[in-house]
C-alpha atoms as a PDB file:
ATOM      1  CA  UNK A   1      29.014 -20.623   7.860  1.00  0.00           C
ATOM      2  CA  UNK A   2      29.288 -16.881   7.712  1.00  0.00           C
ATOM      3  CA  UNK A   3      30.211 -16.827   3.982  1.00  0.00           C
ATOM      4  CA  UNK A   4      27.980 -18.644   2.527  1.00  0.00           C
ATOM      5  CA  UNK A   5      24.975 -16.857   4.139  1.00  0.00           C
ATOM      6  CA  UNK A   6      26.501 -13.129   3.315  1.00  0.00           C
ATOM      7  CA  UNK A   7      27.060 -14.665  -0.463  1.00  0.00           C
ATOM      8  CA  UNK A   8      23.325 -16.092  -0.297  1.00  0.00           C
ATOM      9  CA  UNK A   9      22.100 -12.377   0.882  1.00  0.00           C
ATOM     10  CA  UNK A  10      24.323 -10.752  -1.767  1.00  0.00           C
ATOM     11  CA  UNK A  11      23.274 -12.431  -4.579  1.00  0.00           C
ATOM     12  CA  UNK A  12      19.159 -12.435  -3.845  1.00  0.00           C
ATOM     13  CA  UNK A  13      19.488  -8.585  -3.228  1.00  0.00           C
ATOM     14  CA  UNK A  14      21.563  -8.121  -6.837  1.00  0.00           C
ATOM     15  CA  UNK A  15      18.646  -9.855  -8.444  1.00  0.00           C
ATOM     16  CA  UNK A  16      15.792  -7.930  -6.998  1.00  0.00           C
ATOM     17  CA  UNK A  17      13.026  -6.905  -9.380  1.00  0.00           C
ATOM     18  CA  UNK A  18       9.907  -4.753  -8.464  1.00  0.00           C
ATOM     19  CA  UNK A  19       6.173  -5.528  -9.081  1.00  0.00           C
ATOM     20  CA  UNK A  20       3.579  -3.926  -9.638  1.00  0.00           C
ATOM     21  CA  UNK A  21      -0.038  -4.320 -10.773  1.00  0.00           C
ATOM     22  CA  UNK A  22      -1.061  -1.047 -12.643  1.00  0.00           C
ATOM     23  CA  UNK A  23      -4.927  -0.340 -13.544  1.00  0.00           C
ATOM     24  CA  UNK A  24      -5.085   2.362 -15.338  1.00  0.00           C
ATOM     25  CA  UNK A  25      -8.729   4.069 -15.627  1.00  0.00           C
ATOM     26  CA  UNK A  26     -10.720   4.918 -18.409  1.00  0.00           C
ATOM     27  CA  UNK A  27      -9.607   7.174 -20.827  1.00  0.00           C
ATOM     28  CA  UNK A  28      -6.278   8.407 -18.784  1.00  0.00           C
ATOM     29  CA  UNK A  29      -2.872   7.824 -19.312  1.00  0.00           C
ATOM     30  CA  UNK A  30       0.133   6.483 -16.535  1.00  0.00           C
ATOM     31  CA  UNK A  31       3.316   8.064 -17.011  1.00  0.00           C
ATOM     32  CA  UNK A  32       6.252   6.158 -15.679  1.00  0.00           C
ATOM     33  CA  UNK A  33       9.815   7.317 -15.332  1.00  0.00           C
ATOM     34  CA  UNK A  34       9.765  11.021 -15.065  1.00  0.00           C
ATOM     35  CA  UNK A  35      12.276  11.262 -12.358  1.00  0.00           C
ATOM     36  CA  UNK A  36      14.407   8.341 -13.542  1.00  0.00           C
ATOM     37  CA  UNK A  37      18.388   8.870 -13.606  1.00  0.00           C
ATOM     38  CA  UNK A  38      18.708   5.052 -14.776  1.00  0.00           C
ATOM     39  CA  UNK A  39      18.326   2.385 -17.557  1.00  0.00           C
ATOM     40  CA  UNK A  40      15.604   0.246 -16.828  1.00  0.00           C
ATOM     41  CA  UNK A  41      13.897  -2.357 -18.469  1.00  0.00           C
ATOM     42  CA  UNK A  42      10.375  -3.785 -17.812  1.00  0.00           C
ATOM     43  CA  UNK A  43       8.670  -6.729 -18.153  1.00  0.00           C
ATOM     44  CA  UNK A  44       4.127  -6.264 -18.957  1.00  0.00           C
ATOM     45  CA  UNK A  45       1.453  -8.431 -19.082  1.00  0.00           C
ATOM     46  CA  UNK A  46      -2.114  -6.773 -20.285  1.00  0.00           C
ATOM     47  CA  UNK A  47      -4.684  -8.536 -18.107  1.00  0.00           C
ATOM     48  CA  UNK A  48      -7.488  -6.727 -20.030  1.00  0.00           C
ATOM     49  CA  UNK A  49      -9.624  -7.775 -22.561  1.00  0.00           C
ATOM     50  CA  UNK A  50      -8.672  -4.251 -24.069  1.00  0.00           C
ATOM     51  CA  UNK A  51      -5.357  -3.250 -25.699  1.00  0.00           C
ATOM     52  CA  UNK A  52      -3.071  -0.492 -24.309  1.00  0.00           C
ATOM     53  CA  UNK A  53      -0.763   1.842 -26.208  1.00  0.00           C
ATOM     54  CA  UNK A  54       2.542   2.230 -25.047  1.00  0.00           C
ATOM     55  CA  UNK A  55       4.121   5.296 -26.125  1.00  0.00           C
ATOM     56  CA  UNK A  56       7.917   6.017 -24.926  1.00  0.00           C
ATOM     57  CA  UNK A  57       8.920   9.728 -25.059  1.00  0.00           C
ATOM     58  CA  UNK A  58      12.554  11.910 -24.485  1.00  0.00           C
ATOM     59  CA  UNK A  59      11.752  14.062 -21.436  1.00  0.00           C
ATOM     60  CA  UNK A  60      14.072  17.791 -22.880  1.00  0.00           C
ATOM     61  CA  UNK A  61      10.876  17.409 -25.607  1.00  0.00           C
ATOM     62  CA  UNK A  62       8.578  14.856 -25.786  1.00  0.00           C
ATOM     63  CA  UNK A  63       9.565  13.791 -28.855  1.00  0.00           C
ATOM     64  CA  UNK A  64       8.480   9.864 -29.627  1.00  0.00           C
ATOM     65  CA  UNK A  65      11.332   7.717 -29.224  1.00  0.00           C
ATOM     66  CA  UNK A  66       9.205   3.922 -29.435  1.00  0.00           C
ATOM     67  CA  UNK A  67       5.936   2.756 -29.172  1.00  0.00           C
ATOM     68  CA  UNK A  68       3.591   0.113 -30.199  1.00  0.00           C
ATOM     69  CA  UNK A  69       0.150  -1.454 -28.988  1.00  0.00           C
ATOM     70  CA  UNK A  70       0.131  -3.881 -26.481  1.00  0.00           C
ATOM     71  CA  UNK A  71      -2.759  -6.327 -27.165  1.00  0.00           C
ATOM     72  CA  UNK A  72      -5.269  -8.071 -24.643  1.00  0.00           C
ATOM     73  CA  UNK A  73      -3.224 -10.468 -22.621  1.00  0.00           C
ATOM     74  CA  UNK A  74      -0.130  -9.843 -24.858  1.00  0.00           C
ATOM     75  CA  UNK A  75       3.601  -9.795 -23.103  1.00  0.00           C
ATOM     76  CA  UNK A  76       6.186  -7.671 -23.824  1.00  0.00           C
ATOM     77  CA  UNK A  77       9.812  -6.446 -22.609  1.00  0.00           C
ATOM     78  CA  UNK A  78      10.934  -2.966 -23.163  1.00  0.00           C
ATOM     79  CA  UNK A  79      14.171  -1.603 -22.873  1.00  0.00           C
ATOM     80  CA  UNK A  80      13.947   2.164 -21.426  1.00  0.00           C
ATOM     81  CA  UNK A  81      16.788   5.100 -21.420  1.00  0.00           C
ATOM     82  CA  UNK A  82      17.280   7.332 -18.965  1.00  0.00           C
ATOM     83  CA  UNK A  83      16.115  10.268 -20.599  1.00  0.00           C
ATOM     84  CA  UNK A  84      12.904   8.296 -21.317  1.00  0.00           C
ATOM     85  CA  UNK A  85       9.390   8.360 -19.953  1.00  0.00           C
ATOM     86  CA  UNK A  86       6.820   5.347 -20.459  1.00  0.00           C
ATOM     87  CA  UNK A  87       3.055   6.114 -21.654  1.00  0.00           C
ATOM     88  CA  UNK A  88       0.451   3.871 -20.842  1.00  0.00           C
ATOM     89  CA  UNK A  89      -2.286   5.259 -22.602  1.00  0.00           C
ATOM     90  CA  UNK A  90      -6.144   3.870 -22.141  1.00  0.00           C
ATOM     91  CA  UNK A  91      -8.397   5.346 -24.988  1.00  0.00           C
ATOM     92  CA  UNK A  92     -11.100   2.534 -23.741  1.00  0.00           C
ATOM     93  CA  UNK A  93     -14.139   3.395 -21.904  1.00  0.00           C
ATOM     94  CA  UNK A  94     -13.404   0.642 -19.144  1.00  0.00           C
ATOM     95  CA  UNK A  95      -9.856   0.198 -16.939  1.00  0.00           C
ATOM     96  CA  UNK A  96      -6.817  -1.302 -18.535  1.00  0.00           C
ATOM     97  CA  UNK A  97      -4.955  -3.836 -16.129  1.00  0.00           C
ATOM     98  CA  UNK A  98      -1.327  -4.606 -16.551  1.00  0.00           C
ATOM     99  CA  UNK A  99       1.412  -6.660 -14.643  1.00  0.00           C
ATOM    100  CA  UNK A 100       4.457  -4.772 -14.545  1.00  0.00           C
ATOM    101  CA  UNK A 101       7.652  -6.239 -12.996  1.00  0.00           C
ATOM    102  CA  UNK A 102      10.787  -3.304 -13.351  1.00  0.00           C
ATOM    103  CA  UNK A 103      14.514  -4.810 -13.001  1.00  0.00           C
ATOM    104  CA  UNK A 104      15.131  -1.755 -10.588  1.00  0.00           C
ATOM    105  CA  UNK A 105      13.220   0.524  -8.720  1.00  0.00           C
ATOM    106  CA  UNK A 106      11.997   3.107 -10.943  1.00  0.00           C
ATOM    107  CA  UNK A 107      10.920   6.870  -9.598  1.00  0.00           C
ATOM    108  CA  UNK A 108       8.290   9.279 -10.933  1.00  0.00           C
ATOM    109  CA  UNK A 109       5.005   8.480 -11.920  1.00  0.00           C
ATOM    110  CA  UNK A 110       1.458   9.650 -12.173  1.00  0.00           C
ATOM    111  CA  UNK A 111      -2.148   9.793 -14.103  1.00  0.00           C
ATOM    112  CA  UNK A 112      -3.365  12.321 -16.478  1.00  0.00           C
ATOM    113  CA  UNK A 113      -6.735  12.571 -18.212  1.00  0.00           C
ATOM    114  CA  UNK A 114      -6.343  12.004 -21.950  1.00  0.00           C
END
């Protein structure tokens, strides 16, 4: 009885995912990532009538590495490098809401004012 139940545990903790509902405000930007040492990938859902951009970045420079424009209630999965950070930028004059669910527990993260 044992083995099953460790094997059970084992394989629900190798498949956990993290969730997260993320409103960003008016005319600021979430930055996701920026003390990452991992590959990560991450499913979003935009709840919002309003688009978000999504602007990925190397962290040495901030040079753009991908990006695109993630429409009202458009889905998306993006695969992020290590030596990436994640923009979610709101140029709309109302708050952005967006699902995120991360394949692995990702660390560093804030707002800034656009």
């Amino acid at each position: 009885m044992r083995k099953p139940l460790l094997l059970f545990i084992i394989i629900i903790s190798s498949c956990s995912s993290f969730k997260s509902g993320l409103t960003i405000p008016a005319n600021e930007t979430f930055i996701l990532g920026e003390s990452n040492l991992k590959n990560y990938s991450a499913e979003l859902v935009n709840t919002s009538n309003c688009e978000v951009k999504i602007r990925g970045e190397k962290k040495q420079n901030g040079e753009f590495s991908q990006g695109f424009r993630l429409a009202p209630k458009g889905e998306v999965t993006i695969y992020v490098s290590s030596d990436e950070v994640i923009k979610f930028i709101n140029n709309n004059d109302q708050p952005v809401k967006v699902n995120v669910k991360l394949n692995k527990e990702v660390s560093g993260m804030r707002y800034i004012k656009n």
